[in-house]
N, C-alpha and C. Protein backbone atom coordinates (compact mmCIF):
# COMPACT_ATOMS: atom_id res chain seq x y z
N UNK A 1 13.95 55.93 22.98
CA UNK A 1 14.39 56.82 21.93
C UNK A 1 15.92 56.89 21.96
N UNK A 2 16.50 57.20 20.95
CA UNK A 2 17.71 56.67 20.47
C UNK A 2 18.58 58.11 19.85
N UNK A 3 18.91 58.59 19.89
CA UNK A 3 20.22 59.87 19.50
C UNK A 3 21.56 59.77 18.94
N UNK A 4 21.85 59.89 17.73
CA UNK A 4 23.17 60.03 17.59
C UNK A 4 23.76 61.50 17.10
N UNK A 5 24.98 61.21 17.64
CA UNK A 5 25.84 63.07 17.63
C UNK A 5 27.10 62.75 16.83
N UNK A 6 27.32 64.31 16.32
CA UNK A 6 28.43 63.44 15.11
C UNK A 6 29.72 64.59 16.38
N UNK A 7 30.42 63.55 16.04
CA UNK A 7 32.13 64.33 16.87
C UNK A 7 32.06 65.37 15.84
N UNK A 8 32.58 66.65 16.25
CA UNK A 8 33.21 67.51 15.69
C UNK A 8 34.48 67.77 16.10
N UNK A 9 35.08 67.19 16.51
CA UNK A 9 36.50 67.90 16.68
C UNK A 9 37.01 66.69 18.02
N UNK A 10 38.07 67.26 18.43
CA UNK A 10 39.18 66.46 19.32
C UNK A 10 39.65 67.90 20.16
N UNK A 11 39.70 66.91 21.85
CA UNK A 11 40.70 68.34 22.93
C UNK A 11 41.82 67.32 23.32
N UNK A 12 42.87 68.23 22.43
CA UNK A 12 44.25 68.19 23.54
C UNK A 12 44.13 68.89 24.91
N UNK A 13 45.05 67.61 25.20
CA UNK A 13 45.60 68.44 26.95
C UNK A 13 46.75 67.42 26.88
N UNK A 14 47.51 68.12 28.54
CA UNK A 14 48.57 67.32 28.49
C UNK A 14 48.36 65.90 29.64
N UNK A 15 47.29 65.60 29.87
CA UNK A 15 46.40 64.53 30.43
C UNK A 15 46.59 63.18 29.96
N UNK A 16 47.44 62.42 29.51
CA UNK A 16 47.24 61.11 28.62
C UNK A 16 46.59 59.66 29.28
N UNK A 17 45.87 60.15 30.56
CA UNK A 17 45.58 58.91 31.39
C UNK A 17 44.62 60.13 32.14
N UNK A 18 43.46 59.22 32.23
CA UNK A 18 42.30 59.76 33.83
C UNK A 18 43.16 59.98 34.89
N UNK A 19 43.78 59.19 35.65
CA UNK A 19 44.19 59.02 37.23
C UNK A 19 45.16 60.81 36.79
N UNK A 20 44.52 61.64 37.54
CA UNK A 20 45.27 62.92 38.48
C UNK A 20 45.02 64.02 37.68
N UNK A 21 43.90 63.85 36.90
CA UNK A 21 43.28 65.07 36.41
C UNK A 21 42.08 65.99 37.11
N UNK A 22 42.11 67.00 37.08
CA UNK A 22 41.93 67.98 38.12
C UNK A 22 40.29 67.64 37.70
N UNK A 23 39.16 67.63 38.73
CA UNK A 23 37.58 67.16 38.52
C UNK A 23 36.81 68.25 37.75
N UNK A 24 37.21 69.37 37.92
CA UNK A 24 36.32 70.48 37.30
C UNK A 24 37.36 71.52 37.02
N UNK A 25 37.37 72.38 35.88
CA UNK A 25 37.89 73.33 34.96
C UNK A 25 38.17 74.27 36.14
N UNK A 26 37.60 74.53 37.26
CA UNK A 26 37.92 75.66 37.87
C UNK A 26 39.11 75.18 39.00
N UNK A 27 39.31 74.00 38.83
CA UNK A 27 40.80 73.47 39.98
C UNK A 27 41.86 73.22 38.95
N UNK A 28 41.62 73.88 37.31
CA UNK A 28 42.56 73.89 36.61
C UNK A 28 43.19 75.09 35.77
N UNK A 29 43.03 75.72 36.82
CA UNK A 29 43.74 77.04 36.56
C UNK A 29 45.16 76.99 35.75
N UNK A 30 44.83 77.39 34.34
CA UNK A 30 46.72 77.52 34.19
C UNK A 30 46.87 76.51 33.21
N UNK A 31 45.86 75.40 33.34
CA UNK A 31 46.71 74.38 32.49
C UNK A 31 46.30 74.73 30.87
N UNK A 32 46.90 74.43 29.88
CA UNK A 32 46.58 74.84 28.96
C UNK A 32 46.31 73.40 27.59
N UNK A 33 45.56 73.68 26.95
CA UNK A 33 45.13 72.76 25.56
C UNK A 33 44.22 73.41 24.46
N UNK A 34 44.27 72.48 23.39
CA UNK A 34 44.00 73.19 22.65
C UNK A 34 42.62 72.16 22.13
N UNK A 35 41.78 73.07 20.98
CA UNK A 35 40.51 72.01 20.63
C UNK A 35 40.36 71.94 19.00
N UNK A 36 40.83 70.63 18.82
CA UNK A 36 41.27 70.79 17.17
C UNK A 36 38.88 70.56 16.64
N UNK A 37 38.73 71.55 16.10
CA UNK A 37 38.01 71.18 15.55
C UNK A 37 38.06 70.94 13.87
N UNK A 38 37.60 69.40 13.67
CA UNK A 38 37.03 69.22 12.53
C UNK A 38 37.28 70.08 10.79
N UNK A 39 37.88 70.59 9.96
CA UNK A 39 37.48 71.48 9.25
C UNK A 39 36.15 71.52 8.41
N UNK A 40 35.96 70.73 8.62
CA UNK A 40 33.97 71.03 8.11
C UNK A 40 33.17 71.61 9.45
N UNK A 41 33.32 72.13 10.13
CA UNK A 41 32.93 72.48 10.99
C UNK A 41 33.64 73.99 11.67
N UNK A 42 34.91 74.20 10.60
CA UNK A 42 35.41 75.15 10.94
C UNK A 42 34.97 76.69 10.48
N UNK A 43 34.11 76.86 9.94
CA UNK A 43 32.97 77.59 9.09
C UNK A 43 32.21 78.20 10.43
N UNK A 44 31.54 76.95 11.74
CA UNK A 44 30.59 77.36 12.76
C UNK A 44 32.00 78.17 13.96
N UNK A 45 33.03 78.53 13.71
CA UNK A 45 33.89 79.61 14.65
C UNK A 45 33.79 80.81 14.58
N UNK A 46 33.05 81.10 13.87
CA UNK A 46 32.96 82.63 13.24
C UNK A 46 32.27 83.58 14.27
N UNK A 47 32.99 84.58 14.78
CA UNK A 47 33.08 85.50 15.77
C UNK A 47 33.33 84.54 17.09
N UNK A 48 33.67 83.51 17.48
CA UNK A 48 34.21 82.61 18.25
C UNK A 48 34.87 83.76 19.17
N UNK A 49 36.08 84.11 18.20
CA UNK A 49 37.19 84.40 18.91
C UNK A 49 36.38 85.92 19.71
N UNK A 50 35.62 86.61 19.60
CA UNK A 50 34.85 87.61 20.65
C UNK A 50 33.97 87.16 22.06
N UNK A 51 34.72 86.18 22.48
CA UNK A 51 34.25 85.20 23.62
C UNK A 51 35.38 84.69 24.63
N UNK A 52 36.01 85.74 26.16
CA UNK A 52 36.78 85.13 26.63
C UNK A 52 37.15 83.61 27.61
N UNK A 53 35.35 83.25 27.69
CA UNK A 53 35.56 81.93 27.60
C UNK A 53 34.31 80.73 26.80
N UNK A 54 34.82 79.36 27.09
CA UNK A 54 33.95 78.56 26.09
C UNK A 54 33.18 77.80 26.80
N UNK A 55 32.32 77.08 26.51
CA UNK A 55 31.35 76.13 27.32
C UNK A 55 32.02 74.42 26.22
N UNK A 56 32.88 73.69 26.31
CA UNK A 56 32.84 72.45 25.83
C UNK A 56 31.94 70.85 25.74
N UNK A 57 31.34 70.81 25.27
CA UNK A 57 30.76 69.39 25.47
C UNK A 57 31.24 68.34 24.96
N UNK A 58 31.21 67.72 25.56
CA UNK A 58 32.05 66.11 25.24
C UNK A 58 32.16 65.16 25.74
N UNK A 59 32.72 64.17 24.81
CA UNK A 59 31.99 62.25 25.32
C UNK A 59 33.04 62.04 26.11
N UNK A 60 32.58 61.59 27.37
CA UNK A 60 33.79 60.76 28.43
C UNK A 60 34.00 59.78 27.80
N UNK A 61 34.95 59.40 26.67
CA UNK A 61 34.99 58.05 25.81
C UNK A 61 35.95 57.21 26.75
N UNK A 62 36.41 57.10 28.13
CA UNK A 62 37.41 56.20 28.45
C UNK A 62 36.85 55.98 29.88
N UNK A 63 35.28 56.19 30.14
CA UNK A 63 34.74 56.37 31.45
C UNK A 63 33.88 55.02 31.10
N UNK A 64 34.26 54.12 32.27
CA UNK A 64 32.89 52.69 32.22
C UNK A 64 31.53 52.66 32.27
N UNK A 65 31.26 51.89 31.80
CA UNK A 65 29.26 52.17 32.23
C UNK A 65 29.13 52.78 33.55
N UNK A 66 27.85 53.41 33.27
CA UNK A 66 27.46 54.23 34.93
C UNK A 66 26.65 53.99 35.37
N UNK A 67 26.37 53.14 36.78
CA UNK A 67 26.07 52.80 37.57
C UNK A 67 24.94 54.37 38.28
N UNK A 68 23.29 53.37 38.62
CA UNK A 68 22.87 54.81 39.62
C UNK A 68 23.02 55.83 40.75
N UNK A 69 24.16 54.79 41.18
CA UNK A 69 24.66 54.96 42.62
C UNK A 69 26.49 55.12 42.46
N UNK A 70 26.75 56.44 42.80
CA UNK A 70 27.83 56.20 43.00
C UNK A 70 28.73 57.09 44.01
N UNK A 71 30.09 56.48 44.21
CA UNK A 71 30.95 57.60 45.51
C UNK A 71 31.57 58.56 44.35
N UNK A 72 31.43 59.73 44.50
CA UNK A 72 32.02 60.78 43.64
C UNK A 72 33.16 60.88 44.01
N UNK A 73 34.10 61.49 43.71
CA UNK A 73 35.92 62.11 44.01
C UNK A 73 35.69 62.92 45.39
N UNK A 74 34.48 63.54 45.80
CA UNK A 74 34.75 64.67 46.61
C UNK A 74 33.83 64.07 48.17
N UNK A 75 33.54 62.91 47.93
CA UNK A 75 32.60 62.26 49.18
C UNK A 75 33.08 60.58 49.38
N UNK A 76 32.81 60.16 50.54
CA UNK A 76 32.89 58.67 50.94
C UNK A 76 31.62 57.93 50.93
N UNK A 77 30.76 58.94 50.46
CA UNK A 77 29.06 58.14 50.75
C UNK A 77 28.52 58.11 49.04
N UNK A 78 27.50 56.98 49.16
CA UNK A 78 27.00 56.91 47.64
C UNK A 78 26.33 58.28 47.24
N UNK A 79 26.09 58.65 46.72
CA UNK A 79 25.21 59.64 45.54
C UNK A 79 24.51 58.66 44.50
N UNK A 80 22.94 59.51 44.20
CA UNK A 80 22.37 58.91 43.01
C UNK A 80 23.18 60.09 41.80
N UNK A 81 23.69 58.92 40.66
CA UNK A 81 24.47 59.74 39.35
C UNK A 81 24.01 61.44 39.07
N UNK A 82 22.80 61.34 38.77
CA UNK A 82 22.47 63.01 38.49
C UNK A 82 22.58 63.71 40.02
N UNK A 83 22.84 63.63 40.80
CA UNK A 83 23.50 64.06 41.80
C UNK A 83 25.05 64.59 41.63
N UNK A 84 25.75 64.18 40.75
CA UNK A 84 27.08 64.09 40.75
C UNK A 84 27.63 64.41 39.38
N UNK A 85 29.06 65.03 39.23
CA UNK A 85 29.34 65.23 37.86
C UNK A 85 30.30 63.93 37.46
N UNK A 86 30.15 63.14 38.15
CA UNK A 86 31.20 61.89 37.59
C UNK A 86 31.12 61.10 36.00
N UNK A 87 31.79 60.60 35.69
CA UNK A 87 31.49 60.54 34.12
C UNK A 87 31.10 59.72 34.01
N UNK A 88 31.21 58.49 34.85
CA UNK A 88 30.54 57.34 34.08
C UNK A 88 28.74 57.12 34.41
N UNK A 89 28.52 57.63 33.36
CA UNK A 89 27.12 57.97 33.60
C UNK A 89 26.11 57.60 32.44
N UNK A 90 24.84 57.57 32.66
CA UNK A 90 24.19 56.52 31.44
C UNK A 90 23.99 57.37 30.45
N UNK A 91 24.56 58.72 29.91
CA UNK A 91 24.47 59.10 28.74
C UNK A 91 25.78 59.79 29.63
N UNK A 92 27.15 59.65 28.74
CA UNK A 92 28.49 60.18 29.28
C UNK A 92 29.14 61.22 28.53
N UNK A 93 28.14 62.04 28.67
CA UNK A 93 28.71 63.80 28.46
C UNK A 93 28.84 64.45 29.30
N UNK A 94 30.21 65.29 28.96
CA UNK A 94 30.88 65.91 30.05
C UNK A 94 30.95 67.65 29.66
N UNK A 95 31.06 68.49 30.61
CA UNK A 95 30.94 69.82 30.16
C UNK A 95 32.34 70.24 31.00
N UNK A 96 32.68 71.30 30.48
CA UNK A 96 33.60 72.26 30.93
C UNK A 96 33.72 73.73 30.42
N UNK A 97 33.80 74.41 31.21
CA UNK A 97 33.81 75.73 30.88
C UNK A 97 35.46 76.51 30.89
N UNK A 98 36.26 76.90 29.55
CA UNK A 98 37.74 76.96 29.57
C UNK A 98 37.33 78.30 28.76
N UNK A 99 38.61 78.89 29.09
CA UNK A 99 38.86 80.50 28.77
C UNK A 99 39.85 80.08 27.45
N UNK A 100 39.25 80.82 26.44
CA UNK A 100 39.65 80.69 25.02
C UNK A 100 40.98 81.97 24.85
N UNK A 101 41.77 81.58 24.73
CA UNK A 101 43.30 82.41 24.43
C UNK A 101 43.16 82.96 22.85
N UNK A 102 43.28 82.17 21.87
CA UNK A 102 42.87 82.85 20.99
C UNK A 102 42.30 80.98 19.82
N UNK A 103 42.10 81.72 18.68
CA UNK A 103 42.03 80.82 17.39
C UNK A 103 42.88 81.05 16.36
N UNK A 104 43.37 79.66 16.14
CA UNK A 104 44.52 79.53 15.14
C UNK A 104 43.74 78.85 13.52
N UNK A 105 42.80 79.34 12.39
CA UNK A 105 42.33 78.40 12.28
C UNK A 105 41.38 77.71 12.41
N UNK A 106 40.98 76.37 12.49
CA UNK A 106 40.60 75.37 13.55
C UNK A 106 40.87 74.98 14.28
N UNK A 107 42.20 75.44 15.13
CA UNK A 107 42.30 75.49 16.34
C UNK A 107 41.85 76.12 17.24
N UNK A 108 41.66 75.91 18.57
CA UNK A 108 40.94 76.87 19.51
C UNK A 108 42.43 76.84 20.95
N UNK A 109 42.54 77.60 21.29
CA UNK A 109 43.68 77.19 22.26
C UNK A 109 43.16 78.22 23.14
N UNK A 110 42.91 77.22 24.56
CA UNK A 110 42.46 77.11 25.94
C UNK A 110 43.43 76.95 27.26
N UNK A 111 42.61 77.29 28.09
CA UNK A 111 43.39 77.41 29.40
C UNK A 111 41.85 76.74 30.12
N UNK A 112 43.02 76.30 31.30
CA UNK A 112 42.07 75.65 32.36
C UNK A 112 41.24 74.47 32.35
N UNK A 113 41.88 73.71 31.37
CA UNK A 113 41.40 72.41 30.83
C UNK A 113 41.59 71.36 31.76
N UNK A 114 40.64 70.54 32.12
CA UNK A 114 40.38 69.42 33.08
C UNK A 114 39.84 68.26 32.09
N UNK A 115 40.36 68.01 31.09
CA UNK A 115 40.05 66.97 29.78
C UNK A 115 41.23 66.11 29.68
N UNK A 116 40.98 65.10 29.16
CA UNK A 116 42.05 64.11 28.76
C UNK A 116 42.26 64.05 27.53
N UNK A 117 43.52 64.10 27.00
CA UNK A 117 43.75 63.93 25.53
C UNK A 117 43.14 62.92 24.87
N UNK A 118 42.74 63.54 23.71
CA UNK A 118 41.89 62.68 22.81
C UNK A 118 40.46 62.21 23.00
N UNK A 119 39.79 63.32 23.51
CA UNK A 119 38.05 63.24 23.97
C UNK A 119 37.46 64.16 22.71
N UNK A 120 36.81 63.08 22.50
CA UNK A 120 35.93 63.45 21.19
C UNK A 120 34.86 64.72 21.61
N UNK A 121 34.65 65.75 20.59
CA UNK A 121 34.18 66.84 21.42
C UNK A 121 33.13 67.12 20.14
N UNK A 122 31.73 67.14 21.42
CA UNK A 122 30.61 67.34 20.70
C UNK A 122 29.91 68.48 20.21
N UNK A 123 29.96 69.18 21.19
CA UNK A 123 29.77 70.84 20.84
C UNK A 123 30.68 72.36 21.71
N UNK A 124 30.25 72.92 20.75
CA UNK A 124 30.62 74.69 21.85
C UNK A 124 29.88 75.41 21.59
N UNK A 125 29.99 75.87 22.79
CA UNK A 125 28.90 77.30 22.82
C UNK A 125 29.38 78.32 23.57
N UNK A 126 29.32 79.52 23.64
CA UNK A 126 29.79 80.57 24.29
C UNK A 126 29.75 80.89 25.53
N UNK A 127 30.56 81.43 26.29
CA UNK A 127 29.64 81.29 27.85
C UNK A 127 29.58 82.61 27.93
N UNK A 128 28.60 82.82 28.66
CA UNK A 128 27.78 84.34 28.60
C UNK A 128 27.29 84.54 30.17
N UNK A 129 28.22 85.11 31.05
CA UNK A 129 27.85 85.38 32.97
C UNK A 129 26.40 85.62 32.81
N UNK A 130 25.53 86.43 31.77
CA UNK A 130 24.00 86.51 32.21
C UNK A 130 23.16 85.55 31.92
N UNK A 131 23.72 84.65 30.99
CA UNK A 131 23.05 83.44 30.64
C UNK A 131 23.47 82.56 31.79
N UNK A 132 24.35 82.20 31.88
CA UNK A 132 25.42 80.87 32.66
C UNK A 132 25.20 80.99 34.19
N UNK A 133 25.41 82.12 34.91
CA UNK A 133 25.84 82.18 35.91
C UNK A 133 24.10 82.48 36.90
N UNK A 134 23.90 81.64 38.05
CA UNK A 134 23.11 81.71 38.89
C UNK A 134 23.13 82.16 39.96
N UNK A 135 22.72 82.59 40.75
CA UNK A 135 22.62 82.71 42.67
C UNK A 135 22.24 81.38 43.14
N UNK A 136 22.56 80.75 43.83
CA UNK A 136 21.81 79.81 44.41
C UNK A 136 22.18 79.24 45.82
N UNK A 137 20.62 79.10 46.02
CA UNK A 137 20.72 78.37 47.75
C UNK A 137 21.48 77.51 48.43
N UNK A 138 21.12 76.72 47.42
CA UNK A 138 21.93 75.32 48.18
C UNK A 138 22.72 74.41 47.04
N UNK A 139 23.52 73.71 47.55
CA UNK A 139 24.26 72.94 46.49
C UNK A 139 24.79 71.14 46.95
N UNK A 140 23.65 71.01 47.58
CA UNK A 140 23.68 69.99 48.75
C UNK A 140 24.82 69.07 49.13
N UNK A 141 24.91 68.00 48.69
CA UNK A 141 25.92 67.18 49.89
C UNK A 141 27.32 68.16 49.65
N UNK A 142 27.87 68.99 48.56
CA UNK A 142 29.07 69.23 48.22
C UNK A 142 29.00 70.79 49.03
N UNK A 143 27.78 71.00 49.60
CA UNK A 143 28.56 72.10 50.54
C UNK A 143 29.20 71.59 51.96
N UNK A 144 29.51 70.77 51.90
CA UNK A 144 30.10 70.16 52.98
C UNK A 144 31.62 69.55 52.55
N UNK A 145 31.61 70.12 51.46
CA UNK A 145 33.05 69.37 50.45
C UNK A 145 33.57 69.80 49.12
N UNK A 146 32.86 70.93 49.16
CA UNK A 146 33.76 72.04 48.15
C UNK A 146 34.98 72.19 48.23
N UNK A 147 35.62 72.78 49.41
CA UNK A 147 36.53 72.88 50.41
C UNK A 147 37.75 72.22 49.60
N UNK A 148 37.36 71.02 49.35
CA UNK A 148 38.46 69.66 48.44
C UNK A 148 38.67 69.97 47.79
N UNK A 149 38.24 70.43 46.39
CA UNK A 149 37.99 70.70 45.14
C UNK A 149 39.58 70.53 44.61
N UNK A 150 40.15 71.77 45.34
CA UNK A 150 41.18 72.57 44.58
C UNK A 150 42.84 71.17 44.32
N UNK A 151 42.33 70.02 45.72
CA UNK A 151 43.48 69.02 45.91
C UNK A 151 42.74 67.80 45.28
N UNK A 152 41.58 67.59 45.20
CA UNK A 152 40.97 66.62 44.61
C UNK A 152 40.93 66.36 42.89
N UNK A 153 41.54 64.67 43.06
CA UNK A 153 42.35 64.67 41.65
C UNK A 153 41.27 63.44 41.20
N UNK A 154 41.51 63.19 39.89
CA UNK A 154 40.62 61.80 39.09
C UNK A 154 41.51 60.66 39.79
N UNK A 155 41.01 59.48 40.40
CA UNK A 155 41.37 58.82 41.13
C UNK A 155 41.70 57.16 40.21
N UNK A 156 40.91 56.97 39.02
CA UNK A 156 40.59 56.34 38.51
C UNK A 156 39.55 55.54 38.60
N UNK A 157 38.99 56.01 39.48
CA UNK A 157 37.49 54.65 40.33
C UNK A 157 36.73 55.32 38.60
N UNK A 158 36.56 55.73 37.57
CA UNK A 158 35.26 55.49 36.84
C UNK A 158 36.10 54.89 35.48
N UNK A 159 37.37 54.63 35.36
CA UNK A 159 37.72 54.01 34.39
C UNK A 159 37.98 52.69 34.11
């Protein structure tokens, strides 16, 4: 079975290359971009801006085919892909969760962006701590390597 998604929009950042972009939204405190959406699509923002942060989805468009097996940014040992948030992956959507500053528009302007300029962006949705947020046990090989997170940069190994 077969899926197609239509882009709605484009995220700036000040990212113009993979190599030394921060792996996850929360080791990117501070940085700021913005998310041009689409104007046919600028109609679905409505009460947007009553949301201090966003959930982004979007195509890793500059990430290589993905392999089942791979070394993530934060380990020296293989991982199977759904194990891992690395992008090059056999359907290459990427999520991030960024704190929405305000809306200009069809603009959306964000903080804490771990995106590369010019990633085609598929959806948003609101993030909501009682929906989003879990307790949980275990978080396996990466509790042994969380620790990294905050110095651990895009290396270029998936481009």
């Amino acid at each position: 079975m077969e899926f197609k998604y239509q882009v709605i929009g484009v995220i700036h950042s000040p990212f113009r290359e993979p190599r030394g972009v921060p792996i996850q939204a929360s080791a990117a405190r501070g940085i700021r971009g913005s998310v041009e959406v689409y104007p046919e699509y600028a109609d679905g923002l409505k009460d947007l801006e009553e949301f201090s942060h966003i959930i982004l989805l979007y195509h890793f468009h500059r990430a290589k085919p993905g392999k089942l097996l791979v070394r993530p940014y934060m380990d020296e040992e293989e991982h199977g892909i759904f194990a891992t948030r690395a992008p090059s992956r056999p359907n290459p959507i990427g999520i991030s969760v960024v704190r929405l500053l305000r809306i200009n528009g069809n603009v959306l302007h964000v903080e804490d962006v771990d995106i590369i300029d010019g990633t085609p962006l598929l959806d948003i949705k609101p993030y909501v701590p009682e929906f989003d947020v879990r307790e949980v046990e275990r978080t396996g090989w990466l509790e042994k390597n969380v620790h990294r997170l905050e110095k651990t940069r895009d290396d270029g190994r998936f481009t």
